[in-house]
C-alpha atoms as a PDB file:
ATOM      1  CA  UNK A   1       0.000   0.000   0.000  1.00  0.00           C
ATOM      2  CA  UNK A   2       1.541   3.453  -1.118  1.00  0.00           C
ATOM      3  CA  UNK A   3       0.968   6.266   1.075  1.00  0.00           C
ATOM      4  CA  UNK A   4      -1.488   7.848  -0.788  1.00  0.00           C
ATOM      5  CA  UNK A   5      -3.481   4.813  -0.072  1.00  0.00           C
ATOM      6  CA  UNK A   6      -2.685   4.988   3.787  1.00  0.00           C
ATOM      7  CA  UNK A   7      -3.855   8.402   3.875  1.00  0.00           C
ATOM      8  CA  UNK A   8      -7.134   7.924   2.104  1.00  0.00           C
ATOM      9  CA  UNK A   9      -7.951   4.741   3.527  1.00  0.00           C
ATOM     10  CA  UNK A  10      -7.745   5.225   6.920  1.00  0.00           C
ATOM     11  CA  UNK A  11     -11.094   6.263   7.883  1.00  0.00           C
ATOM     12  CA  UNK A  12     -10.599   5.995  12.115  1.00  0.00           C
ATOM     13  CA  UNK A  13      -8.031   8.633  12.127  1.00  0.00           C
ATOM     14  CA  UNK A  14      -7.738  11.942  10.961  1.00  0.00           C
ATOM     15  CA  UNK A  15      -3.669  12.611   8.981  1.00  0.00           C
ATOM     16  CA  UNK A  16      -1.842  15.666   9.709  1.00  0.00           C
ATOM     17  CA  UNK A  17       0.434  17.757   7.646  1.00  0.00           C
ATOM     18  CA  UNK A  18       2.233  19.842   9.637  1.00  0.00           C
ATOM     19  CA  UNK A  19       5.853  21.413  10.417  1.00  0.00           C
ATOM     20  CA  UNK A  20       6.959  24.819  10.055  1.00  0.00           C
ATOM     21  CA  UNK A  21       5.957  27.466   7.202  1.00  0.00           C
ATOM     22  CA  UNK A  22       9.459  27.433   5.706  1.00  0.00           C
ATOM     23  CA  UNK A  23      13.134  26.281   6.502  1.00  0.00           C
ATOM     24  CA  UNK A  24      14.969  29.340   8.239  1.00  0.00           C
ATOM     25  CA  UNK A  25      18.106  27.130   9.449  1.00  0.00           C
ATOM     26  CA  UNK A  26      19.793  23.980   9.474  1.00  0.00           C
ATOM     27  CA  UNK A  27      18.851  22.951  13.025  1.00  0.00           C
ATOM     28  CA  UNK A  28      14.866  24.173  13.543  1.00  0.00           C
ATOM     29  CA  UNK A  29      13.870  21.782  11.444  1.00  0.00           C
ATOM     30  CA  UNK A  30      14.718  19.014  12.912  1.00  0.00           C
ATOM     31  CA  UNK A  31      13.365  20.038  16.306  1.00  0.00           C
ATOM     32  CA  UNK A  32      10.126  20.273  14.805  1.00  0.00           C
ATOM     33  CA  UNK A  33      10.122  16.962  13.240  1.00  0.00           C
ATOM     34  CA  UNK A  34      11.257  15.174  16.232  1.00  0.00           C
ATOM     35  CA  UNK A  35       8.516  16.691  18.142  1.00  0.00           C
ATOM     36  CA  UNK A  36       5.643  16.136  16.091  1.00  0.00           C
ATOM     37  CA  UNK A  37       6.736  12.790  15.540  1.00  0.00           C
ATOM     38  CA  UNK A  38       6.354  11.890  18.747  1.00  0.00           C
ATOM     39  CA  UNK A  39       3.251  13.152  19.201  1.00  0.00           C
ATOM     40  CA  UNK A  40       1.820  11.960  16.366  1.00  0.00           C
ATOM     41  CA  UNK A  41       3.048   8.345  17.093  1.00  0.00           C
ATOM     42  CA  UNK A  42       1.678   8.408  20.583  1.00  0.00           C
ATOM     43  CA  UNK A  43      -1.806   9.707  19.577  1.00  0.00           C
ATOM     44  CA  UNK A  44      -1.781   7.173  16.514  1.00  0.00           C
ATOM     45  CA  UNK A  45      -1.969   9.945  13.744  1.00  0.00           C
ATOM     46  CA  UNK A  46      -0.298   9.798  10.065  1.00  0.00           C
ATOM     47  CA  UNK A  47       2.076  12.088   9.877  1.00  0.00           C
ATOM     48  CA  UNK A  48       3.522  14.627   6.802  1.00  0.00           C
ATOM     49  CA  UNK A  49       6.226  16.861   7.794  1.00  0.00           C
ATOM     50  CA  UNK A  50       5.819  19.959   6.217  1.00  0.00           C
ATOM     51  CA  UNK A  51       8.530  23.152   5.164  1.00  0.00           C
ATOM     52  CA  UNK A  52       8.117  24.972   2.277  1.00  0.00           C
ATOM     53  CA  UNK A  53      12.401  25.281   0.777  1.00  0.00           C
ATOM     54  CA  UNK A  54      11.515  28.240  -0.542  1.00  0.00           C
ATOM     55  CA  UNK A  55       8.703  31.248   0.016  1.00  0.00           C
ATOM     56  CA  UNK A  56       7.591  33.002  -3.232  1.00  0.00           C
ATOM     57  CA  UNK A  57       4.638  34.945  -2.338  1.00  0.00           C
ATOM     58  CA  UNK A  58       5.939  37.687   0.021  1.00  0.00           C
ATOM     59  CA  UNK A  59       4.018  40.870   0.346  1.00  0.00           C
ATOM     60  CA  UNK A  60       7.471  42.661   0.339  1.00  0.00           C
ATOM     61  CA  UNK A  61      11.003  42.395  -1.720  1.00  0.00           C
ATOM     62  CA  UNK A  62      12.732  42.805   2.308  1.00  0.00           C
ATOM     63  CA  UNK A  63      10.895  39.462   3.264  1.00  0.00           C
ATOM     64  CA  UNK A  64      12.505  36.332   3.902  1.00  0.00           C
ATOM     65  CA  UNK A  65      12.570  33.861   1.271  1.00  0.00           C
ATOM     66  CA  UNK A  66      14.783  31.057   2.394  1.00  0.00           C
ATOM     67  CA  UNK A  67      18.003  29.551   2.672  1.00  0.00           C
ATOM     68  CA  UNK A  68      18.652  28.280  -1.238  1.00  0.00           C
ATOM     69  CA  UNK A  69      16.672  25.982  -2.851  1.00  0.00           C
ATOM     70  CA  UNK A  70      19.283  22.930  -2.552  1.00  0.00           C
ATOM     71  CA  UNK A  71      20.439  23.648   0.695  1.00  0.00           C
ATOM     72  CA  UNK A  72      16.837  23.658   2.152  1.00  0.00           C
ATOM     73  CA  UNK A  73      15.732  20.731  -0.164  1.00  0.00           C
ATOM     74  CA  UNK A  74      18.552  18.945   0.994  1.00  0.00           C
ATOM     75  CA  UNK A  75      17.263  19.171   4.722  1.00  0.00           C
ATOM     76  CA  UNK A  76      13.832  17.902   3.830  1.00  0.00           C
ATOM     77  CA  UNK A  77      15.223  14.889   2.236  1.00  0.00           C
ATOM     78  CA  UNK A  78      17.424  14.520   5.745  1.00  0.00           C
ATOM     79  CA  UNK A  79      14.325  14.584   7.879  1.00  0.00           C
ATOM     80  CA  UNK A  80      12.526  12.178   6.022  1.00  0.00           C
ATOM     81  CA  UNK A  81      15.547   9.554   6.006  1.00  0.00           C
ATOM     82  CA  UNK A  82      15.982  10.924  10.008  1.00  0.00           C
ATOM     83  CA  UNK A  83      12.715  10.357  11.487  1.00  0.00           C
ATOM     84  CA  UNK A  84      11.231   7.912   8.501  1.00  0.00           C
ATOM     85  CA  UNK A  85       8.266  10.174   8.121  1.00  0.00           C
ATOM     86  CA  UNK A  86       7.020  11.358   4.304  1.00  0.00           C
ATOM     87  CA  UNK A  87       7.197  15.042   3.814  1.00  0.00           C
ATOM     88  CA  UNK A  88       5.341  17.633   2.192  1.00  0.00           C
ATOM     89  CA  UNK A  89       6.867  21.276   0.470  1.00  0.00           C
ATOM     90  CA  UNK A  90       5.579  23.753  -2.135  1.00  0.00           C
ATOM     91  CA  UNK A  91       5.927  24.663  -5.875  1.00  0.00           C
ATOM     92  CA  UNK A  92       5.861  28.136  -7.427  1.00  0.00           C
ATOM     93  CA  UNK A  93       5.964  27.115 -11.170  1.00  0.00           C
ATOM     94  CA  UNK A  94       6.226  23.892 -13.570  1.00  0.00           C
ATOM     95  CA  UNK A  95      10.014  23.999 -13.499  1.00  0.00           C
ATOM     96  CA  UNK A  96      10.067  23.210  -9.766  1.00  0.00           C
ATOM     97  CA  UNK A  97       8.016  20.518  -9.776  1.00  0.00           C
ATOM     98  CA  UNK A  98      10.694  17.984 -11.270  1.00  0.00           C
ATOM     99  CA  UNK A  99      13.391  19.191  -8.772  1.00  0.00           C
ATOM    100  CA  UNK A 100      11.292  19.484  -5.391  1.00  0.00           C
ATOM    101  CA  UNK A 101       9.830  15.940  -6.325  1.00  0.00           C
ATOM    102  CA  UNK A 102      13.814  14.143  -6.155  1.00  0.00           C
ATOM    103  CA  UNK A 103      13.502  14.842  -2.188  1.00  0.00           C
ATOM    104  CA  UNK A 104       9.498  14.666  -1.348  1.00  0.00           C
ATOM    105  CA  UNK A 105       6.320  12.715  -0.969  1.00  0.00           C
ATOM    106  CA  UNK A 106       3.955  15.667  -1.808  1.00  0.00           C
ATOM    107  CA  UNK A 107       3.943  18.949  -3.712  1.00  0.00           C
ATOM    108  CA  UNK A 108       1.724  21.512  -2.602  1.00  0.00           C
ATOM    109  CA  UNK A 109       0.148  23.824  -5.215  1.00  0.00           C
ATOM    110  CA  UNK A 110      -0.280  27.319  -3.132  1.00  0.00           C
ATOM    111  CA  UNK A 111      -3.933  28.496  -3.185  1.00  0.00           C
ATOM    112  CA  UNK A 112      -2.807  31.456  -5.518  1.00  0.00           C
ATOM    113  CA  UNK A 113      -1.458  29.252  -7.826  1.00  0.00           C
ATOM    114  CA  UNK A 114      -3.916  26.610  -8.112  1.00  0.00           C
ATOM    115  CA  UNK A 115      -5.719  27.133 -11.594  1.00  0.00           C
ATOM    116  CA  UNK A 116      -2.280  27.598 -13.183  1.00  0.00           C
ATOM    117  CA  UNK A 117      -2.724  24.856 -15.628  1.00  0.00           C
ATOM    118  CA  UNK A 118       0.990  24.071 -16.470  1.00  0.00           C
ATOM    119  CA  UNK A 119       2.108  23.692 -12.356  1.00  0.00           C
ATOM    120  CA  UNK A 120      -0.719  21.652 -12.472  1.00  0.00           C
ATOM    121  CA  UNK A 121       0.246  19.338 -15.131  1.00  0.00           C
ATOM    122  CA  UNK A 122       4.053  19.366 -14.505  1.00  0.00           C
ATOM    123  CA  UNK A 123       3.531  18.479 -10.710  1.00  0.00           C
ATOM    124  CA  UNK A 124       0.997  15.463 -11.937  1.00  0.00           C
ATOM    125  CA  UNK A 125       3.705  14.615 -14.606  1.00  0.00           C
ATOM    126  CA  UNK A 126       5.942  13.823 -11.158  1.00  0.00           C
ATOM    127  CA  UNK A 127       3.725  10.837 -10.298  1.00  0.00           C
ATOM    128  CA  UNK A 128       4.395  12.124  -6.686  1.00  0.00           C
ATOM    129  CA  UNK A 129       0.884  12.806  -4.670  1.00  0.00           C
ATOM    130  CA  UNK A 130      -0.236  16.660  -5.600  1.00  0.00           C
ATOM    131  CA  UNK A 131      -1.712  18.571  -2.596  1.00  0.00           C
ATOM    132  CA  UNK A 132      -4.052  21.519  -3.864  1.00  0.00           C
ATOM    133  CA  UNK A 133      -4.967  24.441  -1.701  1.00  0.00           C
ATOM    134  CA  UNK A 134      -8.372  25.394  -2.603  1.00  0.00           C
ATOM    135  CA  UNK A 135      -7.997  29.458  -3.773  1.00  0.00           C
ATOM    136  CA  UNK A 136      -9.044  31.879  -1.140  1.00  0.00           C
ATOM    137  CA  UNK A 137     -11.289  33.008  -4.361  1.00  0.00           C
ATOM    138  CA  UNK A 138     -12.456  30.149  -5.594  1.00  0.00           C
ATOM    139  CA  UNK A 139     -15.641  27.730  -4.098  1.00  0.00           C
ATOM    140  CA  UNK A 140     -15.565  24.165  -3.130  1.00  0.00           C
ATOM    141  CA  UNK A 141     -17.831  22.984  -6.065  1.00  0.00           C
ATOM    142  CA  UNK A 142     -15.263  24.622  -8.935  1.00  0.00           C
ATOM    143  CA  UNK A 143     -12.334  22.992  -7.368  1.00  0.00           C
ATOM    144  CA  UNK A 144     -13.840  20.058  -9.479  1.00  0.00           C
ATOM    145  CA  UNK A 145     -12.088  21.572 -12.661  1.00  0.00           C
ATOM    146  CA  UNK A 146      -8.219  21.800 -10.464  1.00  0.00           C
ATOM    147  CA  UNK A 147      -8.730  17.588  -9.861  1.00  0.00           C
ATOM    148  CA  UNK A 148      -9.785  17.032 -13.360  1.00  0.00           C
ATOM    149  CA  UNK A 149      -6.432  18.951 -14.959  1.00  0.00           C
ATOM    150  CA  UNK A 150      -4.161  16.650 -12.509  1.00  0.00           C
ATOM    151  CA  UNK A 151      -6.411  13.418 -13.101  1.00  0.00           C
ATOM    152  CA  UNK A 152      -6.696  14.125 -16.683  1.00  0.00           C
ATOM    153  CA  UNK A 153      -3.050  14.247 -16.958  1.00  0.00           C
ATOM    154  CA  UNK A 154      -1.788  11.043 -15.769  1.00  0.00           C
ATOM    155  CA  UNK A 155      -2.122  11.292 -11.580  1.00  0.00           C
ATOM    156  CA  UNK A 156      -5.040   9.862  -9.571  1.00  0.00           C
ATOM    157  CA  UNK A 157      -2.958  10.769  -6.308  1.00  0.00           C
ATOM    158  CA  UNK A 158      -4.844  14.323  -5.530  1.00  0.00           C
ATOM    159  CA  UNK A 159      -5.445  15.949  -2.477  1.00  0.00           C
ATOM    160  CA  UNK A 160      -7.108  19.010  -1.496  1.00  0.00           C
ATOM    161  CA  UNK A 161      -6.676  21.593   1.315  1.00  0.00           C
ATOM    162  CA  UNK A 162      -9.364  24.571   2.342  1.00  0.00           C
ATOM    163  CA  UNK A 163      -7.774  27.765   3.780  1.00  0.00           C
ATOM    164  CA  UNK A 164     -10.390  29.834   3.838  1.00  0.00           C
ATOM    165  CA  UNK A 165     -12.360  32.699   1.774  1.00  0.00           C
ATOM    166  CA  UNK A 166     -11.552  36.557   1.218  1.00  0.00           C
ATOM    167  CA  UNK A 167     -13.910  38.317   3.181  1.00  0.00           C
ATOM    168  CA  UNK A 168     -13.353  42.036   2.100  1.00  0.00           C
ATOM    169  CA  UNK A 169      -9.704  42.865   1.485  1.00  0.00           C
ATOM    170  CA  UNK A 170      -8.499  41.989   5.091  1.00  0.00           C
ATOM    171  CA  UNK A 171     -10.134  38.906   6.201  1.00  0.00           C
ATOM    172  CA  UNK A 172     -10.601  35.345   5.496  1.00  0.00           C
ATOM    173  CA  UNK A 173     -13.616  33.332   6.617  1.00  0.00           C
ATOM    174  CA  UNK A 174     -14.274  29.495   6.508  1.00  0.00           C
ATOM    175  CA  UNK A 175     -16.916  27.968   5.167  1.00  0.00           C
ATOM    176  CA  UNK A 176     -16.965  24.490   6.354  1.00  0.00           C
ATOM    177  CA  UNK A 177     -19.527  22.929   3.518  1.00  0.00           C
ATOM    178  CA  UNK A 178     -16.323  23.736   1.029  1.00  0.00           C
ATOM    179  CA  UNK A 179     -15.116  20.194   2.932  1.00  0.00           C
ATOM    180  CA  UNK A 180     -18.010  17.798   1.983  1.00  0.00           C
ATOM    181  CA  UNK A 181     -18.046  20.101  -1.752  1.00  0.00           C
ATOM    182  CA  UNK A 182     -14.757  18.848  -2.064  1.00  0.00           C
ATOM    183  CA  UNK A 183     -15.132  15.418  -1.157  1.00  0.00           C
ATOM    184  CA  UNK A 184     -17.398  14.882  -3.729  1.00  0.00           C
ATOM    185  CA  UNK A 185     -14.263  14.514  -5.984  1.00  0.00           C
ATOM    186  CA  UNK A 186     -13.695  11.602  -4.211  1.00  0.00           C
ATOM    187  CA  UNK A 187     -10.287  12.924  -2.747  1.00  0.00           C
ATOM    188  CA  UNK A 188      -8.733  13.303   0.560  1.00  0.00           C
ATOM    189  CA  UNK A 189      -9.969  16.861   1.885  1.00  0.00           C
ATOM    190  CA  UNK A 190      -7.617  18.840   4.274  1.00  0.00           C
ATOM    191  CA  UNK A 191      -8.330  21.929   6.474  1.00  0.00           C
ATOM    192  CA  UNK A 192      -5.613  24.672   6.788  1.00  0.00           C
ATOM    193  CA  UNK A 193      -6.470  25.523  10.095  1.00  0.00           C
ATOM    194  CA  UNK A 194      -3.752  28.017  10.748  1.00  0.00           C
ATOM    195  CA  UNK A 195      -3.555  30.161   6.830  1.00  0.00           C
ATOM    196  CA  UNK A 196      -7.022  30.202   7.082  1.00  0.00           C
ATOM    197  CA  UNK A 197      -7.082  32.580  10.189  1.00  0.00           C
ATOM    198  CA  UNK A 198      -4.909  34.739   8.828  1.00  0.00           C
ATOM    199  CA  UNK A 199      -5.530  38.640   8.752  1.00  0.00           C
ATOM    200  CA  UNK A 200      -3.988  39.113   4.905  1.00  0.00           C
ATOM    201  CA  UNK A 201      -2.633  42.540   3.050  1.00  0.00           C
ATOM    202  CA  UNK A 202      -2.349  44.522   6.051  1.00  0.00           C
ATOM    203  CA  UNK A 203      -0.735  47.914   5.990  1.00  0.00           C
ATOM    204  CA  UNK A 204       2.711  47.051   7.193  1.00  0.00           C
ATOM    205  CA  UNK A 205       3.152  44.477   4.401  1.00  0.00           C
ATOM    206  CA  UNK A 206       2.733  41.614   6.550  1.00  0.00           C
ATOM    207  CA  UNK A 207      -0.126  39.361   7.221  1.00  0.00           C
ATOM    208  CA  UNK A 208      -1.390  39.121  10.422  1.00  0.00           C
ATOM    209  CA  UNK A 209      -3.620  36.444  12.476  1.00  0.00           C
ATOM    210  CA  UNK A 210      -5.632  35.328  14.618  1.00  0.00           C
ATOM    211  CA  UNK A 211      -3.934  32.016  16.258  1.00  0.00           C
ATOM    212  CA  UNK A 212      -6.835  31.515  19.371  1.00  0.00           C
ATOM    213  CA  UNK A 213      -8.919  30.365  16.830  1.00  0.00           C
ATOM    214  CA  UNK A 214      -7.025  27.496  15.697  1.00  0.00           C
ATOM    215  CA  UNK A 215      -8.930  25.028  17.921  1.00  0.00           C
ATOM    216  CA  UNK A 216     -12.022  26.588  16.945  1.00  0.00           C
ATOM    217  CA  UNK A 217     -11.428  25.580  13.480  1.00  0.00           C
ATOM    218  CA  UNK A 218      -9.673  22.580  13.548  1.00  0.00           C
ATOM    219  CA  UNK A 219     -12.992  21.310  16.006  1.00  0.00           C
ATOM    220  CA  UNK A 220     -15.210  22.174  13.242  1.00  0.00           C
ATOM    221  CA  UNK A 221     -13.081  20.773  10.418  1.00  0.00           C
ATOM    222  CA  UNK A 222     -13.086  17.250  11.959  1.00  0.00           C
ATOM    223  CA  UNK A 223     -16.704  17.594  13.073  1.00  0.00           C
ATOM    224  CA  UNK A 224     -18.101  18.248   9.441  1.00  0.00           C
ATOM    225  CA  UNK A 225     -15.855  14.807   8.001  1.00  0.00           C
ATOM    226  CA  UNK A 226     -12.345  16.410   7.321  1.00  0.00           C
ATOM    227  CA  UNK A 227      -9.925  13.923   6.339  1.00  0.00           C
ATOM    228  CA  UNK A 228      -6.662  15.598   7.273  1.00  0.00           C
ATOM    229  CA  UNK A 229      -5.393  18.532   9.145  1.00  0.00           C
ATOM    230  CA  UNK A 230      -3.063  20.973   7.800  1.00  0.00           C
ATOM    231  CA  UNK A 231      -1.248  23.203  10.635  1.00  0.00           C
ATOM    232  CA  UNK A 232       2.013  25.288  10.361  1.00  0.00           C
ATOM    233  CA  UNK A 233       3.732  25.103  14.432  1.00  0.00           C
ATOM    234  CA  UNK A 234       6.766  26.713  15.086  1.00  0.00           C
ATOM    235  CA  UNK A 235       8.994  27.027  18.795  1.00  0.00           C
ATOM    236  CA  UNK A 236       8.562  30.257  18.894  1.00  0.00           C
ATOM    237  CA  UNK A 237       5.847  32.053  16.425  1.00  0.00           C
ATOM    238  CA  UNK A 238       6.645  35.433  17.383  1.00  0.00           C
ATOM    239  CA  UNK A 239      10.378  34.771  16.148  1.00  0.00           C
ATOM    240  CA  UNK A 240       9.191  32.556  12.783  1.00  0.00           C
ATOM    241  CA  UNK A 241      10.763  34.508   9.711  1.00  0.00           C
ATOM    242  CA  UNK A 242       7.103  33.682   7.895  1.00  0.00           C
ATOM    243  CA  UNK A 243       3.417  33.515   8.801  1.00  0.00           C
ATOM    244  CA  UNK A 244       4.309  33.717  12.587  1.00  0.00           C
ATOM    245  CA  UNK A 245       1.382  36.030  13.343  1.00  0.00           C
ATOM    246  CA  UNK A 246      -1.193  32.503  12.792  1.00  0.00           C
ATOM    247  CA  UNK A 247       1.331  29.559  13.570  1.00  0.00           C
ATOM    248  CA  UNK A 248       0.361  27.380  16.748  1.00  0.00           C
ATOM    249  CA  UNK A 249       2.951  26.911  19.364  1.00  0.00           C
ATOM    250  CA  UNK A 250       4.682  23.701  19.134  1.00  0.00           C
ATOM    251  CA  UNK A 251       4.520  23.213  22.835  1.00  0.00           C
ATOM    252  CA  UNK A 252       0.283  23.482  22.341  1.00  0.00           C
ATOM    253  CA  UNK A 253      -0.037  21.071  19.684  1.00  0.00           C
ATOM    254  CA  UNK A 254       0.240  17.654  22.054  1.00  0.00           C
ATOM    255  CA  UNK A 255      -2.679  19.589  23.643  1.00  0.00           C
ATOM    256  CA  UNK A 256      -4.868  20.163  20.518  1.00  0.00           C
ATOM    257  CA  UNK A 257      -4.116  16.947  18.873  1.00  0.00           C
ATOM    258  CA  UNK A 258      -5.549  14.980  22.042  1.00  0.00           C
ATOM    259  CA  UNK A 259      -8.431  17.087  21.549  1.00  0.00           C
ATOM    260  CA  UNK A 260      -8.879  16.469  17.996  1.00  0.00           C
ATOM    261  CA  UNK A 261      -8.139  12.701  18.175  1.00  0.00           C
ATOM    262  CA  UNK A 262     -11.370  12.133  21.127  1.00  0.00           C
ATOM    263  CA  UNK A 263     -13.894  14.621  18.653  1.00  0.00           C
ATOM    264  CA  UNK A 264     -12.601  12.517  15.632  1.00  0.00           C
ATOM    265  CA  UNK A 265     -13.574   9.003  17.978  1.00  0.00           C
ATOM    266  CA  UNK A 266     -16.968  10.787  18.283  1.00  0.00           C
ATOM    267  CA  UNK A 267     -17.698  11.700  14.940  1.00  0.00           C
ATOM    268  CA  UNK A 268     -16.679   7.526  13.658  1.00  0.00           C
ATOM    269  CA  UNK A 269     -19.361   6.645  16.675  1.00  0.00           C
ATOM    270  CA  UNK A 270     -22.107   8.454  14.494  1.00  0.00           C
ATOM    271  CA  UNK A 271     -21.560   7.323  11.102  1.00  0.00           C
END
């Protein structure tokens, strides 16, 4: 069984991609990893470690972007061999999807990106499993066109991740029928439950957040049928070079997985 099977046949447990939003250094990484990995072994959850190697979309040129493409690529494929755990990074255009795919499991297509037909085909063209995030424009029903390009060209192994809805120029929202919507594609269907609080295209050029809620909508998420969580987690948020101002606190997420894990038991009790 290949691990896209594993993820989308496991019906008692929820999976969880998670790690932090980007590799800032050669050691952070791995404390992450090691963590989560415990967790998730001891609450019996399938685990993705997630880093993007490289951040494209970056409100300003002064932002941080990464530590090279190799370099950081290089560490991914280190903490999979290290803690024997599949892991999970993004693509900004077709040309990355070849490289990116020597060292992971999973390439992510960011929400902004996700109708971008060539990314689409070149990531499917990988054979590797091709995570979607639904567009923070776009509804759960049309996300039925995004599976079809990545089905149509060769790949059955598609996943799909909600991360909320603009709501004005500031604000995101979550609409939690988007998750059964998008399981009509018969596909895995994963919640972003910490981009989707975030506060985007504020003044100072940096999104902000709104991290309390993060239990709030990872409860609903696995309530409504979600079949994986998606959660960025860093030591320290307020020091994270990128989306710190919505990551959860790696020393909460033992808490909020134990949480998760006893709604999840509920929800298989009334199906």
């Amino acid at each position: 069984m290949n691990l896209y099977q594993k993820l989308n046949n496991d019906k008692e447990h929820f999976f969880l991609l998670a790690g932090p939003c980007v590799i800032e250094n050669e050691t952070m990484p791995f404390e992450i990893a090691e963590e989560l990995k415990k967790i998730s072994e001891k609450l019996s959850i399938p685990f993705v470690f997630k880093a993007s190697y490289r951040k494209a979309n970056r409100s300003r040129l002064d932002s941080f972007t990464g530590i090279g493409d190799e370099k950081a690529l290089k560490i991914l494929a280190k903490i999979r061999q290290e803690f024997d755990v599949p892991v999970v990074t993004d693509i900004h255009s077709a040309d990355e999807a070849a490289m990116a795919a020597e060292y992971v499991d999973i390439l992510q297509i960011p929400a902004f990106l996700c109708r971008q037909t060539d990314i689409l085909i070149a990531a499917a063209k990988t054979q590797k499993i091709v995570n979607i995030k639904k567009g923070q424009f776009l509804s759960g029903e049309s996300m039925q066109y995004v599976v079809e390009k990545v089905k149509e060209s060769g790949n059955n192994q598609v996943m799909l991740t909600d991360r909320g809805t603009f709501f004005g120029y500031q604000d995101l929202i979550v609409d939690v029928r988007s998750i059964p919507a998008m399981q009509e594609n018969k596909v895995p269907v994963i919640m972003d439950i910490t981009h989707s609080l975030q506060k985007p295209n504020q003044v100072a050029g940096v999104s902000g957040g709104d991290p309390k809620m993060i239990e709030t909508i990872a409860k609903a998420a696995i309530a409504v049928g979600a079949d994986g969580i998606f959660m960025e987690t860093h030591p320290n948020p307020n020091e994270a070079k990128s989306d710190g101002k919505n990551m959860l606190q790696l020393s909460q997420a033992e808490n909020l997985l134990k949480k998760l894990v006893i709604l999840k038991q509920a929800v298989n009790q009334l199906q």
